[in-house]
PDB file of N, CA and C in Angstrom:
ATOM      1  N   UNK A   1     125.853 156.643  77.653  1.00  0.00           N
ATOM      2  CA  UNK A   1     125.292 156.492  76.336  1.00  0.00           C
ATOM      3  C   UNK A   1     126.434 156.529  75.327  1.00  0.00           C
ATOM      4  N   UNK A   2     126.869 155.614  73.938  1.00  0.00           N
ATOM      5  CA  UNK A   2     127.615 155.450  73.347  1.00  0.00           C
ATOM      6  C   UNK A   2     126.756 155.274  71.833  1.00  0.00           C
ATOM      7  N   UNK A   3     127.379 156.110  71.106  1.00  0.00           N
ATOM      8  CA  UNK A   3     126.793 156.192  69.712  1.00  0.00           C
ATOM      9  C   UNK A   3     127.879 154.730  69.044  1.00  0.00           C
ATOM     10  N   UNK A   4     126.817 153.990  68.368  1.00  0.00           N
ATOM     11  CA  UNK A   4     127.350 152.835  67.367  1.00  0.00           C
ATOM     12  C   UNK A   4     126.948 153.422  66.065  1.00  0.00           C
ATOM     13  N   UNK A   5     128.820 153.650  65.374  1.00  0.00           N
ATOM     14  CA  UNK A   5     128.717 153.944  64.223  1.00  0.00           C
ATOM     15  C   UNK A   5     128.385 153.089  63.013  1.00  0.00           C
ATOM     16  N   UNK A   6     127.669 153.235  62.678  1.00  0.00           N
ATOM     17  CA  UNK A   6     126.688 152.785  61.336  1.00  0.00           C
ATOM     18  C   UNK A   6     127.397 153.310  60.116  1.00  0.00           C
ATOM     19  N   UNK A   7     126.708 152.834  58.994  1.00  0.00           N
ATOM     20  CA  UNK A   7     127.397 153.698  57.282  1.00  0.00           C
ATOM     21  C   UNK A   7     125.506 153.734  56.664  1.00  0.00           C
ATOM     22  N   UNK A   8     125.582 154.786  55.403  1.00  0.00           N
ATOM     23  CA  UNK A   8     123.955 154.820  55.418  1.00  0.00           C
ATOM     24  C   UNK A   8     124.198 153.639  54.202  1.00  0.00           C
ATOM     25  N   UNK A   9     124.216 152.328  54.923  1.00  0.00           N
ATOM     26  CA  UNK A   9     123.596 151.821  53.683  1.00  0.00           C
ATOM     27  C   UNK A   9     122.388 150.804  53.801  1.00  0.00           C
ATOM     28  N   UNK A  10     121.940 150.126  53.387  1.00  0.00           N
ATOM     29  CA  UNK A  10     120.473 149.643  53.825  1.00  0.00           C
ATOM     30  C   UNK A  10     120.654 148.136  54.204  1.00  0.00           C
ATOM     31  N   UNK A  11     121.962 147.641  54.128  1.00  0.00           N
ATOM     32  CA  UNK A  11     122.225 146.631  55.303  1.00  0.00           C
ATOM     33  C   UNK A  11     123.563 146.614  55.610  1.00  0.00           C
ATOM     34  N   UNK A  12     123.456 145.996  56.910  1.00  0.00           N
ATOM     35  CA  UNK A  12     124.963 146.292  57.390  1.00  0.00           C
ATOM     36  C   UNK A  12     125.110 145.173  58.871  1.00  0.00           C
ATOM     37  N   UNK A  13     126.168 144.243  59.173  1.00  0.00           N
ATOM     38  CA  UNK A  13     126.424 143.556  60.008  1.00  0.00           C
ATOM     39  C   UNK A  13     128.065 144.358  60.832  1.00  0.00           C
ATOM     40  N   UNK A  14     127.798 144.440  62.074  1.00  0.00           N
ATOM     41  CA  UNK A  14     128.934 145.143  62.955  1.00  0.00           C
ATOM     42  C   UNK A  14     128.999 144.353  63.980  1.00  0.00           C
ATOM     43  N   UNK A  15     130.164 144.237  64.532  1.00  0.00           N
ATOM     44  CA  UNK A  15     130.554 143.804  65.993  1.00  0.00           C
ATOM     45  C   UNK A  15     130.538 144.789  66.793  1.00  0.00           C
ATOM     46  N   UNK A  16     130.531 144.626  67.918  1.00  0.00           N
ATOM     47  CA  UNK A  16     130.507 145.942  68.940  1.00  0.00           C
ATOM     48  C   UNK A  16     130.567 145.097  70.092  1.00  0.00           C
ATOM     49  N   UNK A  17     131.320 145.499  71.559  1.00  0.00           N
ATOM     50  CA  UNK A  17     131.473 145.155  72.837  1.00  0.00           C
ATOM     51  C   UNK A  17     131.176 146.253  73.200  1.00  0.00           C
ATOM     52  N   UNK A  18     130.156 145.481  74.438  1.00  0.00           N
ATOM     53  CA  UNK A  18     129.420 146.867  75.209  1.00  0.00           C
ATOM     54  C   UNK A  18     129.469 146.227  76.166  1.00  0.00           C
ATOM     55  N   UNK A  19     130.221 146.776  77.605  1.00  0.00           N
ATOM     56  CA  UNK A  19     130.142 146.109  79.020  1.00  0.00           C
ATOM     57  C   UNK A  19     130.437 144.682  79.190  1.00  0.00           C
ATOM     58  N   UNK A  20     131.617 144.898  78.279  1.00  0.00           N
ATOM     59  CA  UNK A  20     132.249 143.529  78.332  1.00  0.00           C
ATOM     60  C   UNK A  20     131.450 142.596  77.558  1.00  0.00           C
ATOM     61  N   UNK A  21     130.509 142.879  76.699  1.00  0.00           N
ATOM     62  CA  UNK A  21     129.847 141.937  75.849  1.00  0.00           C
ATOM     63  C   UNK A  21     129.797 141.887  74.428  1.00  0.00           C
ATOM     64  N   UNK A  22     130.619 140.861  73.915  1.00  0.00           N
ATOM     65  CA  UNK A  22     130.914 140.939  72.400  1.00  0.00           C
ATOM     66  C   UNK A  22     129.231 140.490  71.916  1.00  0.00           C
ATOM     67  N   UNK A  23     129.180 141.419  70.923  1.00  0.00           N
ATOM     68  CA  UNK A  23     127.989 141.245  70.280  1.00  0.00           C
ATOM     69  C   UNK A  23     128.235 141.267  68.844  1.00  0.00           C
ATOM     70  N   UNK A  24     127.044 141.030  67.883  1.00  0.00           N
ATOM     71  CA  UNK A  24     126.737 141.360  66.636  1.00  0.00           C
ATOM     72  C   UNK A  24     125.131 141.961  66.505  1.00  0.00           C
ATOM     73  N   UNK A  25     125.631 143.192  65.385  1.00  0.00           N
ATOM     74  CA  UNK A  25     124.567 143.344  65.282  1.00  0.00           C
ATOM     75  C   UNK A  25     124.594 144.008  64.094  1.00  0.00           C
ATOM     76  N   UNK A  26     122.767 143.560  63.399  1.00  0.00           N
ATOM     77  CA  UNK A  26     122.723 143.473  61.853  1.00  0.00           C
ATOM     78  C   UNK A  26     121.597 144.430  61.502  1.00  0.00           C
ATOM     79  N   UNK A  27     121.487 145.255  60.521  1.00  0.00           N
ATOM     80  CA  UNK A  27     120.446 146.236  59.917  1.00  0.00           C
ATOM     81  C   UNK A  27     119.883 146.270  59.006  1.00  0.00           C
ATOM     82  N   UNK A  28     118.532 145.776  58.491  1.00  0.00           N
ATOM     83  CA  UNK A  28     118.217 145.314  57.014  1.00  0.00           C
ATOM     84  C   UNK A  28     117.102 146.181  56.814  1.00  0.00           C
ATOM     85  N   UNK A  29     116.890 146.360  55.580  1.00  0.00           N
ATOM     86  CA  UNK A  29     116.105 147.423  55.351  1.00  0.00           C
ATOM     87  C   UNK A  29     115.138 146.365  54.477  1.00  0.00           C
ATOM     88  N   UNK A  30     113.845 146.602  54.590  1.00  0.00           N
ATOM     89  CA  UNK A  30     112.591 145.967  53.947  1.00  0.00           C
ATOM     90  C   UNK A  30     111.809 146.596  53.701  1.00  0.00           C
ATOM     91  N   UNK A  31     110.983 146.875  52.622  1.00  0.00           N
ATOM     92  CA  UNK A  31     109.728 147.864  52.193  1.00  0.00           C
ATOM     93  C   UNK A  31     110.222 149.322  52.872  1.00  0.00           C
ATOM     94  N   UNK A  32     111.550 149.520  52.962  1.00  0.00           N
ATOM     95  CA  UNK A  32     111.261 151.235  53.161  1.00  0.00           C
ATOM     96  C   UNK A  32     111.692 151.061  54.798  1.00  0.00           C
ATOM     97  N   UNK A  33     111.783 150.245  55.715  1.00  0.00           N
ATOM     98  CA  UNK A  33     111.286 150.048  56.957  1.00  0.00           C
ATOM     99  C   UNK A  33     112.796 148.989  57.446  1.00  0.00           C
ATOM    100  N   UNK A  34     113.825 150.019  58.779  1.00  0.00           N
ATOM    101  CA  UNK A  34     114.871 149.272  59.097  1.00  0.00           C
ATOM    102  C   UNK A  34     114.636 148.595  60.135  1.00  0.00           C
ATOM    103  N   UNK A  35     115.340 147.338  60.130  1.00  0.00           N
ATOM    104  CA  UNK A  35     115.126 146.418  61.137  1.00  0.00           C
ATOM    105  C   UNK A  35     116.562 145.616  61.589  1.00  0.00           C
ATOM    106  N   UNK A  36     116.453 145.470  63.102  1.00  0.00           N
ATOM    107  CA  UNK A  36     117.667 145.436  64.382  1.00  0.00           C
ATOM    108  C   UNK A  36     117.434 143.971  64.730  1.00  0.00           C
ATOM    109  N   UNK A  37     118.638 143.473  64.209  1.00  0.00           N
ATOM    110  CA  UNK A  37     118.927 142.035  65.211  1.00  0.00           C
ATOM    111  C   UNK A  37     120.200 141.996  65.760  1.00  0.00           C
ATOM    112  N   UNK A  38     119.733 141.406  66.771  1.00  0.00           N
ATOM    113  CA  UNK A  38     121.159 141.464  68.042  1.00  0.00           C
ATOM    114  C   UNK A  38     121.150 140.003  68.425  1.00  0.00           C
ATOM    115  N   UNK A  39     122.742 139.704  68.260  1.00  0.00           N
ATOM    116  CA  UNK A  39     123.032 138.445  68.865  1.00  0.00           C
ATOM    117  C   UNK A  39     123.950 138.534  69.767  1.00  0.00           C
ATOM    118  N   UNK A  40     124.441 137.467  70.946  1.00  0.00           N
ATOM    119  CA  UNK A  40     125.534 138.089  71.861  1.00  0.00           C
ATOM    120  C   UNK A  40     125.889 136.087  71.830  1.00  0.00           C
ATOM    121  N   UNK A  41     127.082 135.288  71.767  1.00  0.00           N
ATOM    122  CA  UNK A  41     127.560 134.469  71.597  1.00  0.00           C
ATOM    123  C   UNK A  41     126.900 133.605  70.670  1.00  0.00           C
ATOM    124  N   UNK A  42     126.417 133.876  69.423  1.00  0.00           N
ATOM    125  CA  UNK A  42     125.464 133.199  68.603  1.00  0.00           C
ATOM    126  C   UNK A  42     124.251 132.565  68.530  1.00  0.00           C
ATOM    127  N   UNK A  43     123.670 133.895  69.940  1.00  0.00           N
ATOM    128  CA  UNK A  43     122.615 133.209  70.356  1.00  0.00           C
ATOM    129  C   UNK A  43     121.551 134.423  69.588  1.00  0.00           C
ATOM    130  N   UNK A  44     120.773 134.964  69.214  1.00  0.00           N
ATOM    131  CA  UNK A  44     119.506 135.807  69.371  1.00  0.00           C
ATOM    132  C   UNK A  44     119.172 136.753  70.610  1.00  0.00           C
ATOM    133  N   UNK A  45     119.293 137.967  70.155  1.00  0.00           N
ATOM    134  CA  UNK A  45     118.638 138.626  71.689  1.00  0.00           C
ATOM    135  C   UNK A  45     117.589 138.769  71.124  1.00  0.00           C
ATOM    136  N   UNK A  46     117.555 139.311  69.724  1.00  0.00           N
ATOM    137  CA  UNK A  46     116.620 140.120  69.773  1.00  0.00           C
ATOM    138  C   UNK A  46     116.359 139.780  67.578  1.00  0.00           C
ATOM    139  N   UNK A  47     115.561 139.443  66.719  1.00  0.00           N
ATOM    140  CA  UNK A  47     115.424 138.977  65.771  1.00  0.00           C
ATOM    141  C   UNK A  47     114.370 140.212  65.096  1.00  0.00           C
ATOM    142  N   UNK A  48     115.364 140.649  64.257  1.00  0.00           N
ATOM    143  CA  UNK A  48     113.776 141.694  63.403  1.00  0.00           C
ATOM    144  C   UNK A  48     113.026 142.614  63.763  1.00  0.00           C
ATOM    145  N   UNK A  49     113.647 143.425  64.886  1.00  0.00           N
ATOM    146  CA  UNK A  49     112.759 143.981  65.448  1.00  0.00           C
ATOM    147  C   UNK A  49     112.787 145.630  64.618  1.00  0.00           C
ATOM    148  N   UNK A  50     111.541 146.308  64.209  1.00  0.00           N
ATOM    149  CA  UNK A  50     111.388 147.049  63.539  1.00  0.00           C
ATOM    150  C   UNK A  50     111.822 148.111  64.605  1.00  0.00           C
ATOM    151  N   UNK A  51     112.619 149.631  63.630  1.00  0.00           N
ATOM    152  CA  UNK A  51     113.657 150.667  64.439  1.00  0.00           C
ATOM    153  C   UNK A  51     112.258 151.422  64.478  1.00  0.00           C
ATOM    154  N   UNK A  52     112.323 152.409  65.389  1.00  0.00           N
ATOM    155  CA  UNK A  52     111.659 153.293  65.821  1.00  0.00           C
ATOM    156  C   UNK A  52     112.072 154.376  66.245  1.00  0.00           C
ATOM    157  N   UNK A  53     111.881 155.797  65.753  1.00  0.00           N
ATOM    158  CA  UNK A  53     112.206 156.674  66.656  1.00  0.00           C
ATOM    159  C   UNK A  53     112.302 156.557  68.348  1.00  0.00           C
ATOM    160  N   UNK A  54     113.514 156.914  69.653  1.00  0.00           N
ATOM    161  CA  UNK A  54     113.125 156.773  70.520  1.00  0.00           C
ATOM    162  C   UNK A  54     112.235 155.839  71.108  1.00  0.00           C
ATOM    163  N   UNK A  55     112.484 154.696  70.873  1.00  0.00           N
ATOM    164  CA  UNK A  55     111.928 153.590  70.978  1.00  0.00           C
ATOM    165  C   UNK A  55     113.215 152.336  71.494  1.00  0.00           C
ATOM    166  N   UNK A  56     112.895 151.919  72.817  1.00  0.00           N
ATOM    167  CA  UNK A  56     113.817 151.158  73.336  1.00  0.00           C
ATOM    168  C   UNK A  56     113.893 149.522  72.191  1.00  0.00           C
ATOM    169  N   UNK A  57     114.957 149.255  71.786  1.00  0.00           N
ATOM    170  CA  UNK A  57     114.612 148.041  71.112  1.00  0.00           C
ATOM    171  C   UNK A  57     115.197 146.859  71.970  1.00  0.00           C
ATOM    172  N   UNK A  58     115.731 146.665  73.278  1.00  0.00           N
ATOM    173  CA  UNK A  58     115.713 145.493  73.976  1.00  0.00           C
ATOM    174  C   UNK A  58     114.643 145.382  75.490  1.00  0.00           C
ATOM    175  N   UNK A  59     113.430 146.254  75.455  1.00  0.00           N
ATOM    176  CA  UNK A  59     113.069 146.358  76.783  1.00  0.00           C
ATOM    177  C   UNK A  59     112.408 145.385  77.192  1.00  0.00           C
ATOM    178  N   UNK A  60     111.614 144.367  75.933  1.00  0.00           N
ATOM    179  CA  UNK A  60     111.047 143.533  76.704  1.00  0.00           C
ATOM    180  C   UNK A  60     112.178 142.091  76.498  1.00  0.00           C
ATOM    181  N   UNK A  61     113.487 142.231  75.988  1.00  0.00           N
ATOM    182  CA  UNK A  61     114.111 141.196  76.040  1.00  0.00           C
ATOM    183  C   UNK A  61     115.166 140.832  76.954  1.00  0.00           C
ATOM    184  N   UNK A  62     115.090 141.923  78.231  1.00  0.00           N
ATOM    185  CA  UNK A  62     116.007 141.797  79.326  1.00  0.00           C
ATOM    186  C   UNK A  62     117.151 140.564  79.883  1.00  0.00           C
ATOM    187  N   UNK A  63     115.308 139.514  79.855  1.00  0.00           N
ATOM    188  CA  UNK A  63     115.590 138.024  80.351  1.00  0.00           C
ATOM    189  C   UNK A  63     116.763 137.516  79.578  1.00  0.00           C
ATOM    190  N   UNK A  64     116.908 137.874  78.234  1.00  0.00           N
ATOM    191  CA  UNK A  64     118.041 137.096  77.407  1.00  0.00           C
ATOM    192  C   UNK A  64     119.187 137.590  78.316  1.00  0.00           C
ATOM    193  N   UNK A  65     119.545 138.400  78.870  1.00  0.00           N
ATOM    194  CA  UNK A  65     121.244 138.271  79.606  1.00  0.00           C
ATOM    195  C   UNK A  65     121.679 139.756  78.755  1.00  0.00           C
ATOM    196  N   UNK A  66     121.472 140.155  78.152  1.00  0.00           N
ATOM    197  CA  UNK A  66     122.389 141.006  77.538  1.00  0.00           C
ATOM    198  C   UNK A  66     121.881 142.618  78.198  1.00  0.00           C
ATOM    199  N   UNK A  67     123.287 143.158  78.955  1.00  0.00           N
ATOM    200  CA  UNK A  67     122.981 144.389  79.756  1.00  0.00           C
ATOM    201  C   UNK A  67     122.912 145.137  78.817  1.00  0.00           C
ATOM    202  N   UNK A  68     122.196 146.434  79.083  1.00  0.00           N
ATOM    203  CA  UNK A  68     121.614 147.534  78.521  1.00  0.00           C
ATOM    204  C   UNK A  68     120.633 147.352  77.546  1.00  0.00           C
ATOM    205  N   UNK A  69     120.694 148.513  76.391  1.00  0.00           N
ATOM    206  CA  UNK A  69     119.391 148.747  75.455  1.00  0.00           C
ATOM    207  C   UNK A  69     119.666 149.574  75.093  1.00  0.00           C
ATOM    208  N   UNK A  70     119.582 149.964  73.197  1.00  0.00           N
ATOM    209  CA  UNK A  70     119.499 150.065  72.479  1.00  0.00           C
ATOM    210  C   UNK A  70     118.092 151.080  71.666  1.00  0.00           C
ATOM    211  N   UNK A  71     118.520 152.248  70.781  1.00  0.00           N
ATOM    212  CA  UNK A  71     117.542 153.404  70.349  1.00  0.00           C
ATOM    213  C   UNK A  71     117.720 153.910  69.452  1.00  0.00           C
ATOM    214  N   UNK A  72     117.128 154.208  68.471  1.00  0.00           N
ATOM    215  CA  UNK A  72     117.374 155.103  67.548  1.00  0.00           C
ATOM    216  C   UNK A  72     117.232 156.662  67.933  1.00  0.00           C
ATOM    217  N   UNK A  73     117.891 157.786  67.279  1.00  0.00           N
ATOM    218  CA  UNK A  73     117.381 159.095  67.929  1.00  0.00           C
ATOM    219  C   UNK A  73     117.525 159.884  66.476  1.00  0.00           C
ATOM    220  N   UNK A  74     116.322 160.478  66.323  1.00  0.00           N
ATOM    221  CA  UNK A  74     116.705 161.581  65.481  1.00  0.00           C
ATOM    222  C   UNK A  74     116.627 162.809  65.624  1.00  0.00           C
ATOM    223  N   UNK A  75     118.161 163.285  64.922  1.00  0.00           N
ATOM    224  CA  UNK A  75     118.400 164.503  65.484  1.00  0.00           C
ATOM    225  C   UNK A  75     117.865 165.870  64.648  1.00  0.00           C
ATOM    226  N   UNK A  76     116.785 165.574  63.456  1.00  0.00           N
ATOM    227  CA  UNK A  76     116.086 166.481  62.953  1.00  0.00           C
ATOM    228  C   UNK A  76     114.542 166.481  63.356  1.00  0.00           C
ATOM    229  N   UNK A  77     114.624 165.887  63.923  1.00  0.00           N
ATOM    230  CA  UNK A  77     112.546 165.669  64.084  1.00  0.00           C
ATOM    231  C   UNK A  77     112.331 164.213  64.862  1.00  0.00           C
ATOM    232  N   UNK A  78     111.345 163.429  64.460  1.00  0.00           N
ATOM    233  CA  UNK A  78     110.505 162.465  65.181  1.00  0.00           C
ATOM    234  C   UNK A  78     110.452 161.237  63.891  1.00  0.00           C
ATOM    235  N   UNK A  79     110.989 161.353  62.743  1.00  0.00           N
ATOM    236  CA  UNK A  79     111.051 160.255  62.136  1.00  0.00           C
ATOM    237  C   UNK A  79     111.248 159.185  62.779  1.00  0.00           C
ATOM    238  N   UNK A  80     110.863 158.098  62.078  1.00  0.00           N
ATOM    239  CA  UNK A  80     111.374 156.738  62.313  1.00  0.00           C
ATOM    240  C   UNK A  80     112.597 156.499  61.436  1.00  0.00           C
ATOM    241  N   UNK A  81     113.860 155.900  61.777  1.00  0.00           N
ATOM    242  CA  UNK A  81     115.081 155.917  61.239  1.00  0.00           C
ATOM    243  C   UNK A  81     114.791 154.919  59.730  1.00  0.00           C
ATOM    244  N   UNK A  82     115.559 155.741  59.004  1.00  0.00           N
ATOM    245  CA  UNK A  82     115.870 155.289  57.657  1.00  0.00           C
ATOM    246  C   UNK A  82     117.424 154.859  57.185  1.00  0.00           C
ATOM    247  N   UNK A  83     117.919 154.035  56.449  1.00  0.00           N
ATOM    248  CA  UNK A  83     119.071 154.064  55.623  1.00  0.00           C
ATOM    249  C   UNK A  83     119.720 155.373  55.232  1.00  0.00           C
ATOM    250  N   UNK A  84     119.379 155.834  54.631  1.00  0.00           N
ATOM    251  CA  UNK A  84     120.256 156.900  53.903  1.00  0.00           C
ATOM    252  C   UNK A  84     120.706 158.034  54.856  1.00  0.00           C
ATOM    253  N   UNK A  85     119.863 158.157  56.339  1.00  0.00           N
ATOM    254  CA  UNK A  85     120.090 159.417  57.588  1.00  0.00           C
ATOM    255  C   UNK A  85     121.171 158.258  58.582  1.00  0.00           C
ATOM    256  N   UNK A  86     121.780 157.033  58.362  1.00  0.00           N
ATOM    257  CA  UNK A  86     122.305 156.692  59.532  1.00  0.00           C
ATOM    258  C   UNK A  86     123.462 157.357  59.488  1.00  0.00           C
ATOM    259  N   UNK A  87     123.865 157.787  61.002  1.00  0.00           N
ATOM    260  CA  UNK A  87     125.290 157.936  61.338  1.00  0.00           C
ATOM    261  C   UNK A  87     125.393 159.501  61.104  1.00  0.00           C
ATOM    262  N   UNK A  88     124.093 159.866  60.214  1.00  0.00           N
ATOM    263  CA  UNK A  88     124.072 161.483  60.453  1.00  0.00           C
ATOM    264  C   UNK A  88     122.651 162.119  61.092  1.00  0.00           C
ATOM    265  N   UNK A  89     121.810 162.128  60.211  1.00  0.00           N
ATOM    266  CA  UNK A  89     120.325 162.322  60.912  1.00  0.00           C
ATOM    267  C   UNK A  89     119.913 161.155  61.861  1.00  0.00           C
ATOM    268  N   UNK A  90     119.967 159.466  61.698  1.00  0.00           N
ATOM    269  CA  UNK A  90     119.732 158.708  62.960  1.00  0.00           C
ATOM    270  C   UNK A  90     120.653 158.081  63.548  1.00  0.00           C
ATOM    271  N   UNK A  91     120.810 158.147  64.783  1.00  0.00           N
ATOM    272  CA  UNK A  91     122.454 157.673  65.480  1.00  0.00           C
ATOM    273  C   UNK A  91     121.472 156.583  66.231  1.00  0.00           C
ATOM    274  N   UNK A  92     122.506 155.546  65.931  1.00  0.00           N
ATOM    275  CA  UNK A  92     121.890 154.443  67.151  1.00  0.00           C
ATOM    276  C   UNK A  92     122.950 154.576  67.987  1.00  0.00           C
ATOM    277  N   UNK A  93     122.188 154.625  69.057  1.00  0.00           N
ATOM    278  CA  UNK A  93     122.620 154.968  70.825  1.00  0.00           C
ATOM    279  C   UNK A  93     122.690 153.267  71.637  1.00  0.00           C
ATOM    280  N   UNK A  94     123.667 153.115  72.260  1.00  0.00           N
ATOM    281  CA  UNK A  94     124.033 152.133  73.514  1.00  0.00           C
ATOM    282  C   UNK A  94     123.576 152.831  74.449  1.00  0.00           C
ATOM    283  N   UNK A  95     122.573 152.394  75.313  1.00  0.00           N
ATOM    284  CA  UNK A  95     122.356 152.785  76.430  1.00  0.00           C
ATOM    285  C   UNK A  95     122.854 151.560  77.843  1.00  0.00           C
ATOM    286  N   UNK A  96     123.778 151.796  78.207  1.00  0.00           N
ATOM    287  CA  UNK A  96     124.095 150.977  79.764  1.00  0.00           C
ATOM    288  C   UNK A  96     122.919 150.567  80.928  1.00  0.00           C
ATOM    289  N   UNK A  97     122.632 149.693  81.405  1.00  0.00           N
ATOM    290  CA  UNK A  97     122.191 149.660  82.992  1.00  0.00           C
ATOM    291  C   UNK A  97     121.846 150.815  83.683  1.00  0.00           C
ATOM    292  N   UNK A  98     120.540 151.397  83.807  1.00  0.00           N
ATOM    293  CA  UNK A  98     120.134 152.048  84.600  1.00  0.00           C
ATOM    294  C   UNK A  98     120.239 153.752  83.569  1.00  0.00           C
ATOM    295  N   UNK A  99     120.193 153.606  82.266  1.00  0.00           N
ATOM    296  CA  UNK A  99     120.359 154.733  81.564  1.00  0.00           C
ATOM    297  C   UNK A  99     119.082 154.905  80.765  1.00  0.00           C
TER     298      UNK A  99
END
């Protein structure tokens, strides 16, 4: 498991290689409510998908090719992740193959 450092602001685009896989990935905040898109060679894994506490955000997108999956965790309670707690109250977690 590998924490991807974030900044709290209410959008944000990062690169990150995970298992040998250059990715991007983007965080937009809408009505109050953050949302995860993942691309891996300019393709889409994964488009808009609303963050969730403990909530896998690539499980049903396997088929796209891109190993592991992706979570929010919060480390005060059961919220659903917000802007202003990233990188302190919500850490998004890399989870590897078989984690």
């Amino acid at each position: 498991m590998n924490v991807i450092p974030l900044q709290a602001a209410p959008s944000q685009t990062l690169a990150v290689t995970l298992a040998r896989q250059a990715a991007q990935i983007a965080l937009r905040t809408n009505n109050g409510k953050l949302y995860f898109d993942l691309s891996l060679n300019g393709e889409y894994i994964v488009r808009t998908r609303i963050c969730r506490n403990f909530q896998r955000l690539l499980l049903d997108a396997q088929y796209r090719g891109f190993k592991g999956d992706f979570m929010f965790v919060d480390l005060q309670g059961v919220d659903d992740p917000v802007y202003t707690g990233l990188n302190t109250r919500f850490l998004l977690v890399y989870l590897a193959d078989g984690e």
